[in-house]
Protein backbone atom coordinates (compact mmCIF):
# COMPACT_ATOMS: atom_id res chain seq x y z
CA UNK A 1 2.32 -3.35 -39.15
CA UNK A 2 4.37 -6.03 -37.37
CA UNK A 3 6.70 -8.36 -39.63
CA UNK A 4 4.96 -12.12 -39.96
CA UNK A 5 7.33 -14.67 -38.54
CA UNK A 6 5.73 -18.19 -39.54
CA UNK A 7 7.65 -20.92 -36.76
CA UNK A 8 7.90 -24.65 -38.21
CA UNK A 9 9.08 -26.94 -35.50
CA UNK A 10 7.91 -30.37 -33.61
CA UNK A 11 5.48 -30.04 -31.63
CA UNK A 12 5.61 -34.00 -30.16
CA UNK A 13 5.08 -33.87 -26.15
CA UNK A 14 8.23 -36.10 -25.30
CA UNK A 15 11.34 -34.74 -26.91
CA UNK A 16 9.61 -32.11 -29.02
CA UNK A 17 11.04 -28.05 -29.15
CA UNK A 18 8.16 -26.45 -27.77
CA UNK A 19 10.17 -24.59 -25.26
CA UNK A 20 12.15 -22.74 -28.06
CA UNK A 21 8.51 -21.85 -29.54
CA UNK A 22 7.56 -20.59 -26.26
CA UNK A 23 10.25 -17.91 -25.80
CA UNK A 24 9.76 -16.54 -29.36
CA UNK A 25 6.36 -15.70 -28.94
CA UNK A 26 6.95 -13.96 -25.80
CA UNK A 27 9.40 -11.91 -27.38
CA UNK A 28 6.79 -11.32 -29.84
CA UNK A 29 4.95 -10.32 -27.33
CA UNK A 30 7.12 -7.82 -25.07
CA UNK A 31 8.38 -6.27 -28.46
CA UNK A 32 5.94 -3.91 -29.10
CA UNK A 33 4.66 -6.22 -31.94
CA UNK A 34 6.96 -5.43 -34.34
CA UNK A 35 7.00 -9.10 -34.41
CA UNK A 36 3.87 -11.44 -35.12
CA UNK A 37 4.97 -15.25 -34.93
CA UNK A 38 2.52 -17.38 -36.33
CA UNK A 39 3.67 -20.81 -35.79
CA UNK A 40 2.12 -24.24 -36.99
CA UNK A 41 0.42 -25.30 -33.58
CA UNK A 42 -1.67 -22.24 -34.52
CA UNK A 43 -2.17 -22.95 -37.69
CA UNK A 44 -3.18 -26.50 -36.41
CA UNK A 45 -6.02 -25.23 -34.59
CA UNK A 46 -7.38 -23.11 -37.04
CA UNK A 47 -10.71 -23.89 -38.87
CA UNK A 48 -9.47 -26.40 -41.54
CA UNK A 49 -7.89 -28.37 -38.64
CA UNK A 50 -11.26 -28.19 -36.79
CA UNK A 51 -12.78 -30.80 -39.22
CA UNK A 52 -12.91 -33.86 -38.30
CA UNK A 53 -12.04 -35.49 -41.80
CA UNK A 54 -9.43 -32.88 -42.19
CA UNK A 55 -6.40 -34.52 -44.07
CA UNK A 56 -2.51 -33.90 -44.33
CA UNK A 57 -2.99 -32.18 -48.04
CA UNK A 58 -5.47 -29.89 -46.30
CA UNK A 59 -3.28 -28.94 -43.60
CA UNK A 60 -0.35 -28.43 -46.27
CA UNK A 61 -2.29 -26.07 -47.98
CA UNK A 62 -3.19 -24.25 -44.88
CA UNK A 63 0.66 -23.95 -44.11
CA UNK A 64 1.27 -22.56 -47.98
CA UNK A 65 -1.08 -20.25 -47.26
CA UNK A 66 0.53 -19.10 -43.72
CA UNK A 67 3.87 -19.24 -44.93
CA UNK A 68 2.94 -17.08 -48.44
CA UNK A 69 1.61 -14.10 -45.91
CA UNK A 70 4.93 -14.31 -44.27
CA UNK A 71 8.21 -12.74 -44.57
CA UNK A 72 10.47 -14.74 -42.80
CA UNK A 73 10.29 -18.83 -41.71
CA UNK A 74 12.02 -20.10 -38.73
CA UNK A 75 12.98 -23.47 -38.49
CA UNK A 76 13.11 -25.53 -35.18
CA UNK A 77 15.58 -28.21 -35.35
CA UNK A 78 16.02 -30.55 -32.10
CA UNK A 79 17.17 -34.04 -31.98
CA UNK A 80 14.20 -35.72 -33.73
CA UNK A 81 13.63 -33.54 -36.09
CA UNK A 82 15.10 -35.53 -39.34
CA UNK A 83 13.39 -38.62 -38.45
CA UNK A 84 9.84 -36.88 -37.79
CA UNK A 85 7.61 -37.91 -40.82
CA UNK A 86 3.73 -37.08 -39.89
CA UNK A 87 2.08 -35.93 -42.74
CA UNK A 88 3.66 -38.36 -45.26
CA UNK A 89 1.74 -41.15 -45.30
CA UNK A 90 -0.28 -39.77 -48.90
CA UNK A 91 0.08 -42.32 -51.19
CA UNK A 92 -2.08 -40.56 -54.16
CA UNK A 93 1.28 -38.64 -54.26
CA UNK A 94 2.30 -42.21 -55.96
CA UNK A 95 -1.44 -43.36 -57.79
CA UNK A 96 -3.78 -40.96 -59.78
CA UNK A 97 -6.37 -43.46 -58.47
CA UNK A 98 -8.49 -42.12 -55.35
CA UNK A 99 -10.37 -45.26 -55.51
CA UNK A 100 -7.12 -47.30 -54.26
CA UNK A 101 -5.72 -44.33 -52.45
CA UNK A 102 -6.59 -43.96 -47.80
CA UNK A 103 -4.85 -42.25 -45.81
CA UNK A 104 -5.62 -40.83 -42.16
CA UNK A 105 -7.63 -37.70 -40.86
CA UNK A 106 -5.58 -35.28 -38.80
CA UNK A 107 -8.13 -35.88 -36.04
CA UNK A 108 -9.54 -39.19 -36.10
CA UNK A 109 -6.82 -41.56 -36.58
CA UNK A 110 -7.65 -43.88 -33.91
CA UNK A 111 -10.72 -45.09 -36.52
CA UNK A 112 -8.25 -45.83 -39.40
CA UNK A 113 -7.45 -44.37 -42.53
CA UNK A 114 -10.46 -43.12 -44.94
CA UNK A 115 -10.60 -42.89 -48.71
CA UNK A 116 -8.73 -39.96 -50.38
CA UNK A 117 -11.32 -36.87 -50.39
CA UNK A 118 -9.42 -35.44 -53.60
CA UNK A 119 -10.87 -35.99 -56.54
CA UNK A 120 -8.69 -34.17 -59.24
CA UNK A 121 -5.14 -34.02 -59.03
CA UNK A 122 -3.79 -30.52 -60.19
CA UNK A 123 -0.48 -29.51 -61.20
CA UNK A 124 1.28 -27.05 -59.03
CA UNK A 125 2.29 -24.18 -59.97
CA UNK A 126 3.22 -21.22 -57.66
CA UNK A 127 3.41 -22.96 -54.49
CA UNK A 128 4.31 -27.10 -53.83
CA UNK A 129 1.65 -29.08 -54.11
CA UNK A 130 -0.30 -30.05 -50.84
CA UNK A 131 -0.88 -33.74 -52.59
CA UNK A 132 2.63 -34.92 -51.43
CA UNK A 133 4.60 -37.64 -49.39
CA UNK A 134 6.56 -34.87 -48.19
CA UNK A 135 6.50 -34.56 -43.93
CA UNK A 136 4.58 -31.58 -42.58
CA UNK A 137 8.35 -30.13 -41.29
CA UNK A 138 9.56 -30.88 -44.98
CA UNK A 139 6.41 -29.95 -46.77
CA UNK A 140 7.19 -26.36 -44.76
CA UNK A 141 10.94 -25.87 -45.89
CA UNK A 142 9.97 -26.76 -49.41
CA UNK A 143 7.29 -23.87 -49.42
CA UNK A 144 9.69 -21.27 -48.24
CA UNK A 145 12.97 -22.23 -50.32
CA UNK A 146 10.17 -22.22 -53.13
CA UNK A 147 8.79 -18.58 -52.51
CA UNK A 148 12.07 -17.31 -51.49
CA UNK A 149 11.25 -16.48 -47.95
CA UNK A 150 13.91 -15.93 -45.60
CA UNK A 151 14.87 -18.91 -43.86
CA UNK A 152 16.41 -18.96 -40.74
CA UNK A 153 17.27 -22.27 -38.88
CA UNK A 154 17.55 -22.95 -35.13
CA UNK A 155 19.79 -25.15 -33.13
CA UNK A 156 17.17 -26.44 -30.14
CA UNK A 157 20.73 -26.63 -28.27
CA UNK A 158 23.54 -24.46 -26.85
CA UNK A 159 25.76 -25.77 -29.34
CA UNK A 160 25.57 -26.36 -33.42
CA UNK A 161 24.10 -29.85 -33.78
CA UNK A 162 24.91 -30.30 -37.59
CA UNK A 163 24.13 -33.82 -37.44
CA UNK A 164 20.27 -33.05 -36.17
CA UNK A 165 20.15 -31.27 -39.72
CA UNK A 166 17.77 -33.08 -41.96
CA UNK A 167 19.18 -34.15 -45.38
CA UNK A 168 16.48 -31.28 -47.55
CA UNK A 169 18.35 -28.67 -45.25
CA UNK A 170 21.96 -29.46 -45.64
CA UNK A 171 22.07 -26.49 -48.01
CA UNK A 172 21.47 -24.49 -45.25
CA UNK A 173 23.98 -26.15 -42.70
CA UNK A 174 26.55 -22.73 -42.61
CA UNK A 175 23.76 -20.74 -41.99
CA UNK A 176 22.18 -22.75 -38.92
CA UNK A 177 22.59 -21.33 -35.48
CA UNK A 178 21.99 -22.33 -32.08
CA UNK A 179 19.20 -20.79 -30.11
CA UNK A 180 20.34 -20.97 -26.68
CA UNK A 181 23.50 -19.38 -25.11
CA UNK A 182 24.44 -19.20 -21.11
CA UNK A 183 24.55 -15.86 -19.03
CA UNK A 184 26.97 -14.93 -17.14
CA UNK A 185 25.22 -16.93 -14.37
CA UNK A 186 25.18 -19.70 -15.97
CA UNK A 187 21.52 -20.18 -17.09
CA UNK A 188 20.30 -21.08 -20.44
CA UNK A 189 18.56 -18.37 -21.93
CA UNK A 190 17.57 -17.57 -25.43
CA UNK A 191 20.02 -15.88 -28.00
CA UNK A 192 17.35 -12.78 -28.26
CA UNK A 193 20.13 -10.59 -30.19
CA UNK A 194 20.78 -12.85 -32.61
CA UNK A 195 17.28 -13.64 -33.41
CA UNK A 196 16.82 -9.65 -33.63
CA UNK A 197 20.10 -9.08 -36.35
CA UNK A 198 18.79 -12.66 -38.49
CA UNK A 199 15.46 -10.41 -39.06
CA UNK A 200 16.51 -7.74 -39.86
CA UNK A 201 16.14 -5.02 -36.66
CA UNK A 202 19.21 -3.35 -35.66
CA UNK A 203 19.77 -2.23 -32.13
């Protein structure tokens, strides 16, 4: 049975790390499938994302969900990464009154925000509560320090870009590694042996 990677990284078309998402699941792919990366695009376009008055809290659950059935979390980190905040505009996180409480389906934002769909507020207990102003990036790290999942965090750069680090992963900033290294040719290419040692496969 392959090993459940679960990728968190943005996924914005202009200056997002898509290209870092990319190679992993092709290694996933040419590795015999020891391997599965799920990562949240996927998890995007999965059936609670294919309602059209699906909200951030549903889509946080989803992820809790995704990232419980994994092992190991990878986190994308590029240059816009601390100041991404979809997913936190929830303000029933702050009022225990749906009445006064809109916020903005995943889908349909271009016809406004709609009133909150949750109508009991319950305290978490094993997993962080999808009623949160927490990002969707943030919402992610705090569900995998909270299970105890191994995190590993990548650099969308040759180099280690500490101060693309948002402030919830400081904790994590010796630990952070850069995903891309140069061949002997020159090229930028993934760091495929590193990725292989951080989970867990020898050579």
């Amino acid at each position: 049975m392959p090993k459940r990677v679960y990728i968190s990284a943005d996924y914005s078309e202009d200056n997002g790390d898509r290209e870092v998402v990319e190679t992993l699941k092709k290694w996933g792919m040419d590795n015999c499938r020891i391997v599965e990366f799920i990562d949240m695009a996927e998890v995007r376009t999965g059936s609670v994302s294919d309602s059209d008055n699906c909200r951030p809290c549903m889509l946080k659950e989803e992820f809790n969900k995704q990232i419980n059935a994994s092992s190991t979390v990878i986190f994308v980190v590029g240059d816009k990464t601390a100041v991404r905040m979809a997913g936190s505009n929830c303000s029933r996180n702050f009022d225990t009154k749906r009445t006064e409480c809109f916020c903005t389906p995943y889908k349909k934002n271009c016809n406004g925000s709609k009133l909150c769909n949750v109508y009991y507020l319950y305290k978490p207990i094993d997993d962080v509560g999808n009623v949160n102003s927490y990002s969707y990036l943030r919402h992610e790290f705090e569900q995998a320090k909270k299970k105890n999942k191994t995190i590993i965090i990548l650099y969308n750069s040759c180099r280690n870009e500490r101060q693309w680090l948002p402030s919830y992963m400081r904790e994590y900033e010796d630990n952070a590694h850069p995903f891309w290294i140069k061949n002997s040719l020159g090229q930028k290419i993934g760091d495929y042996y590193y990725i292989k040692k951080a989970l867990g496969y020898e050579e």
